[in-house]
C-alpha atoms as a PDB file:
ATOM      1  CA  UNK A   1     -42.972 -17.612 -41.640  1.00  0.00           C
ATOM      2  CA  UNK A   2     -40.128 -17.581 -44.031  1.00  0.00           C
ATOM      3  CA  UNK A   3     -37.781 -16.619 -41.218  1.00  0.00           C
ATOM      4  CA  UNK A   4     -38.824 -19.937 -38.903  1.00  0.00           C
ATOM      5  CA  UNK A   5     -37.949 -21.746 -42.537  1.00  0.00           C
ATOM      6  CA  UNK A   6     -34.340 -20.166 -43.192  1.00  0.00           C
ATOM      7  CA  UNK A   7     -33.850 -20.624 -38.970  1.00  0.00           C
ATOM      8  CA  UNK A   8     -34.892 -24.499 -39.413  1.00  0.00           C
ATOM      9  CA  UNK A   9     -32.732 -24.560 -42.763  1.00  0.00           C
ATOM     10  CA  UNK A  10     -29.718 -23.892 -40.768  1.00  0.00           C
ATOM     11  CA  UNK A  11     -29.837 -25.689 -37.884  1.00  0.00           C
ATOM     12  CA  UNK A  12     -29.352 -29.009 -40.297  1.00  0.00           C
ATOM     13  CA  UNK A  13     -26.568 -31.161 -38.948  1.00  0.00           C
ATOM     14  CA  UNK A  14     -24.223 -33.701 -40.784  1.00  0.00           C
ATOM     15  CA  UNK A  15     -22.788 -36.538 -39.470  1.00  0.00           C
ATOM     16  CA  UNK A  16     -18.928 -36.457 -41.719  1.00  0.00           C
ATOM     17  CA  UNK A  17     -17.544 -39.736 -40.797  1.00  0.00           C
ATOM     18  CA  UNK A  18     -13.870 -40.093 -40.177  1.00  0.00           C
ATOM     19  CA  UNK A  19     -13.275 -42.097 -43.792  1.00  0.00           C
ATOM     20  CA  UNK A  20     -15.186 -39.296 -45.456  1.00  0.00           C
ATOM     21  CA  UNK A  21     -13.708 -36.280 -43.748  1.00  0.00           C
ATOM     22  CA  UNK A  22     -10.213 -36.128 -45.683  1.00  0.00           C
ATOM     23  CA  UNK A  23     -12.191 -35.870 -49.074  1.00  0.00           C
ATOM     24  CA  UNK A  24     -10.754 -36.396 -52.513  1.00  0.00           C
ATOM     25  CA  UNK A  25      -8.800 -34.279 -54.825  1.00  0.00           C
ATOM     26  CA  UNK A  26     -10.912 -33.888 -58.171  1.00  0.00           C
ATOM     27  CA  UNK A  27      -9.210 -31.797 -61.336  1.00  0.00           C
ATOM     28  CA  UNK A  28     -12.031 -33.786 -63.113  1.00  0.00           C
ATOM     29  CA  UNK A  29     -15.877 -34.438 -63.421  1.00  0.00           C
ATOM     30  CA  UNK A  30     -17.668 -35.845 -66.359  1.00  0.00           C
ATOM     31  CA  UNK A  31     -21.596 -34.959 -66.205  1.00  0.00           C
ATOM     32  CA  UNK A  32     -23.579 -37.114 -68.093  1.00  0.00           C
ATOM     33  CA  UNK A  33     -27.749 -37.025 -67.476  1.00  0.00           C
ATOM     34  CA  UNK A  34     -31.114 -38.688 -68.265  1.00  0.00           C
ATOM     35  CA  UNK A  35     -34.547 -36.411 -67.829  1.00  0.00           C
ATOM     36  CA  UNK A  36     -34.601 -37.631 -64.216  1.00  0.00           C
ATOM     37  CA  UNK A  37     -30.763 -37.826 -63.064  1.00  0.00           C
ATOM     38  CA  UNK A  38     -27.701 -35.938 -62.942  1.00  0.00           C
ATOM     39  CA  UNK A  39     -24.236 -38.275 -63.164  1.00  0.00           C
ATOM     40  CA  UNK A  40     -21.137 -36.290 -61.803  1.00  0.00           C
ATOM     41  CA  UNK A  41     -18.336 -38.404 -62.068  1.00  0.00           C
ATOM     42  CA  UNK A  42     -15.382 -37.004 -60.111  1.00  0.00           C
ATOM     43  CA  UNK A  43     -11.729 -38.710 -60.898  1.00  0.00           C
ATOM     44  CA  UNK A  44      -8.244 -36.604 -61.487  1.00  0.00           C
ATOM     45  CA  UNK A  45      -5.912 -36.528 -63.982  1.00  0.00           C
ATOM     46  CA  UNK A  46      -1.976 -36.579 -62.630  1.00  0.00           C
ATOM     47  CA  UNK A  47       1.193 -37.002 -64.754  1.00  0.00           C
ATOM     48  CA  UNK A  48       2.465 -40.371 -64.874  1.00  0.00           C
ATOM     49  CA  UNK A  49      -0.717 -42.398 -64.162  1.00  0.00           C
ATOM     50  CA  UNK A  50      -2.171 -43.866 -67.193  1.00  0.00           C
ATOM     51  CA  UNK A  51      -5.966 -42.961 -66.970  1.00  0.00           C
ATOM     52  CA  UNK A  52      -7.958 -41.505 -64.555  1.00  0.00           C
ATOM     53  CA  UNK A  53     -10.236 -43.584 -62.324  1.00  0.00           C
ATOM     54  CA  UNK A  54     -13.467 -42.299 -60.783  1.00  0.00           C
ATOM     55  CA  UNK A  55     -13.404 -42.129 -57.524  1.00  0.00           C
ATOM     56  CA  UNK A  56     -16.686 -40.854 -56.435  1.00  0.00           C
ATOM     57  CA  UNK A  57     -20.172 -40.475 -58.303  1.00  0.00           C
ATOM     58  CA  UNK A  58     -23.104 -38.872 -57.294  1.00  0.00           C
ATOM     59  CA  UNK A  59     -26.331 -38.852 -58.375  1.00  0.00           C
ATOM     60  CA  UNK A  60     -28.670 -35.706 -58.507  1.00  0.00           C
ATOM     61  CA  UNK A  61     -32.197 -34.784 -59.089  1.00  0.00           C
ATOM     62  CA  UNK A  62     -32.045 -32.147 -61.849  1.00  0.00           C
ATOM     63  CA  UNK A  63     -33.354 -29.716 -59.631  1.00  0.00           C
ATOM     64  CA  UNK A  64     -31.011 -30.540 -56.963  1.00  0.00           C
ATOM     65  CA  UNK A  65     -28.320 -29.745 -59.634  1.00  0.00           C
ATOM     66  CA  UNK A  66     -29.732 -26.437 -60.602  1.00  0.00           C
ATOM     67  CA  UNK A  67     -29.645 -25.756 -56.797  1.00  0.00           C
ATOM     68  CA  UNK A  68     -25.936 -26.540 -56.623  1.00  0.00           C
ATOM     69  CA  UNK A  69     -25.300 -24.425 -59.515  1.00  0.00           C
ATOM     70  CA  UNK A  70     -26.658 -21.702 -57.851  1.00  0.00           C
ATOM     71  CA  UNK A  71     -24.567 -22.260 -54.620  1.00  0.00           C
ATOM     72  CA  UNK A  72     -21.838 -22.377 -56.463  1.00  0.00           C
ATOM     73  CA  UNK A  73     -21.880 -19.299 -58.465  1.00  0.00           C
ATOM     74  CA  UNK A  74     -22.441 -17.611 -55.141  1.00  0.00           C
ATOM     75  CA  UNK A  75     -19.555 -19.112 -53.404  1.00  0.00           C
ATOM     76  CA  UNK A  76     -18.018 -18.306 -56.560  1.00  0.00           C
ATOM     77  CA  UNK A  77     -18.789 -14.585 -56.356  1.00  0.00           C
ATOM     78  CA  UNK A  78     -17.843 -14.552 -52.907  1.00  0.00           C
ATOM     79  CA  UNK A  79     -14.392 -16.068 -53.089  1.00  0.00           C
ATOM     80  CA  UNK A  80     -13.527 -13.860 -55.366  1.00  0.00           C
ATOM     81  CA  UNK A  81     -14.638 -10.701 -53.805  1.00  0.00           C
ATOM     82  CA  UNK A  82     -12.176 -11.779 -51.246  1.00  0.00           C
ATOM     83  CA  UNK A  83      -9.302 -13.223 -53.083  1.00  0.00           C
ATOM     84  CA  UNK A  84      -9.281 -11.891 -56.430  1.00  0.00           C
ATOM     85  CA  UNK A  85     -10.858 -13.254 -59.739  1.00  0.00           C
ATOM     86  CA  UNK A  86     -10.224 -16.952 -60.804  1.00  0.00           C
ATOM     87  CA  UNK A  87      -8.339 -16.975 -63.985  1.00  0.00           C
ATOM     88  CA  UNK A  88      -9.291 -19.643 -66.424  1.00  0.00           C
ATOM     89  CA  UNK A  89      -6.625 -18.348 -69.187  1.00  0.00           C
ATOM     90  CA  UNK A  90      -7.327 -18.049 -72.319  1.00  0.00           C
ATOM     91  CA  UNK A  91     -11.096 -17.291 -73.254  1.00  0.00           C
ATOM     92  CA  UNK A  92     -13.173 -20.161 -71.198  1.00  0.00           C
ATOM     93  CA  UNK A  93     -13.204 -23.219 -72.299  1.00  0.00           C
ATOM     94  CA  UNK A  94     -15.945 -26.030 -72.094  1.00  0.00           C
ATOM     95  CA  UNK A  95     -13.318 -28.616 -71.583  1.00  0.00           C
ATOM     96  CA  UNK A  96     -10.039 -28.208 -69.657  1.00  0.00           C
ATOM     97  CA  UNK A  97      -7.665 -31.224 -69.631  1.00  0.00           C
ATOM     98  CA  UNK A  98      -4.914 -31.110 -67.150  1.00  0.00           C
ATOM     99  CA  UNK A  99      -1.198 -31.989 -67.843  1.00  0.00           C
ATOM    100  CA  UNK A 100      -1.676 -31.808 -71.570  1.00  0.00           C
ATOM    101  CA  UNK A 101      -3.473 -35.205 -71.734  1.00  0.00           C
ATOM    102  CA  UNK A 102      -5.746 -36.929 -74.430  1.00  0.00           C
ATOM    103  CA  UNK A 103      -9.317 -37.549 -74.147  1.00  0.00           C
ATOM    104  CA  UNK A 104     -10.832 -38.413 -71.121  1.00  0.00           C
ATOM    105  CA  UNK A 105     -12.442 -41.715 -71.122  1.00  0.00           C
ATOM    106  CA  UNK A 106     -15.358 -42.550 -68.584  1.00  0.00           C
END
């Protein structure tokens, strides 16, 4: 039975329309929550513009966002199995601000 679940699992489709397809670049997300919602707020920080906007936000279950953590550490552990570990620099911060900017402001 599990099998027929994973099989159904992966036959999901998306529909990516054309004005979503090209994405957006993201170098920053602030996370904010409630107990019922996540807040990812994705904007980027790039020399010579003044502050960051946000340019997309989504809004998560929490245990949709424990589910995407999950993905991500194994995409995560998979990338760099092929292409070498990610270096963060120095120790791992909480906090990295691009470009040697100030405080990020939501």
């Amino acid at each position: 039975m599990d099998n027929e679940n994973n099989e159904q699992q992966m036959q999901l489709q998306l529909n990516l329309k054309p004005e979503v397809a090209s994405g957006i670049y993201s170098n920053l997300v602030l996370i904010s929550h409630s107990h019922s919602d996540f807040v990812l707020d994705f904007s980027a920080v790039l020399p010579g513009l003044p502050k960051p906007e946000v340019e997309a936000r989504v809004i998560m279950a929490p245990e949709h966002v424990k589910r995407l953590l999950g993905a991500l550490q194994e995409n995560i552990y998979k990338y760099e199995r092929e292409f070498g570990e990610i270096d963060l620099g120095e120790g791992q911060p909480g906090v990295v601000l691009p470009f040697g900017k100030g405080t990020p402001e939501a």
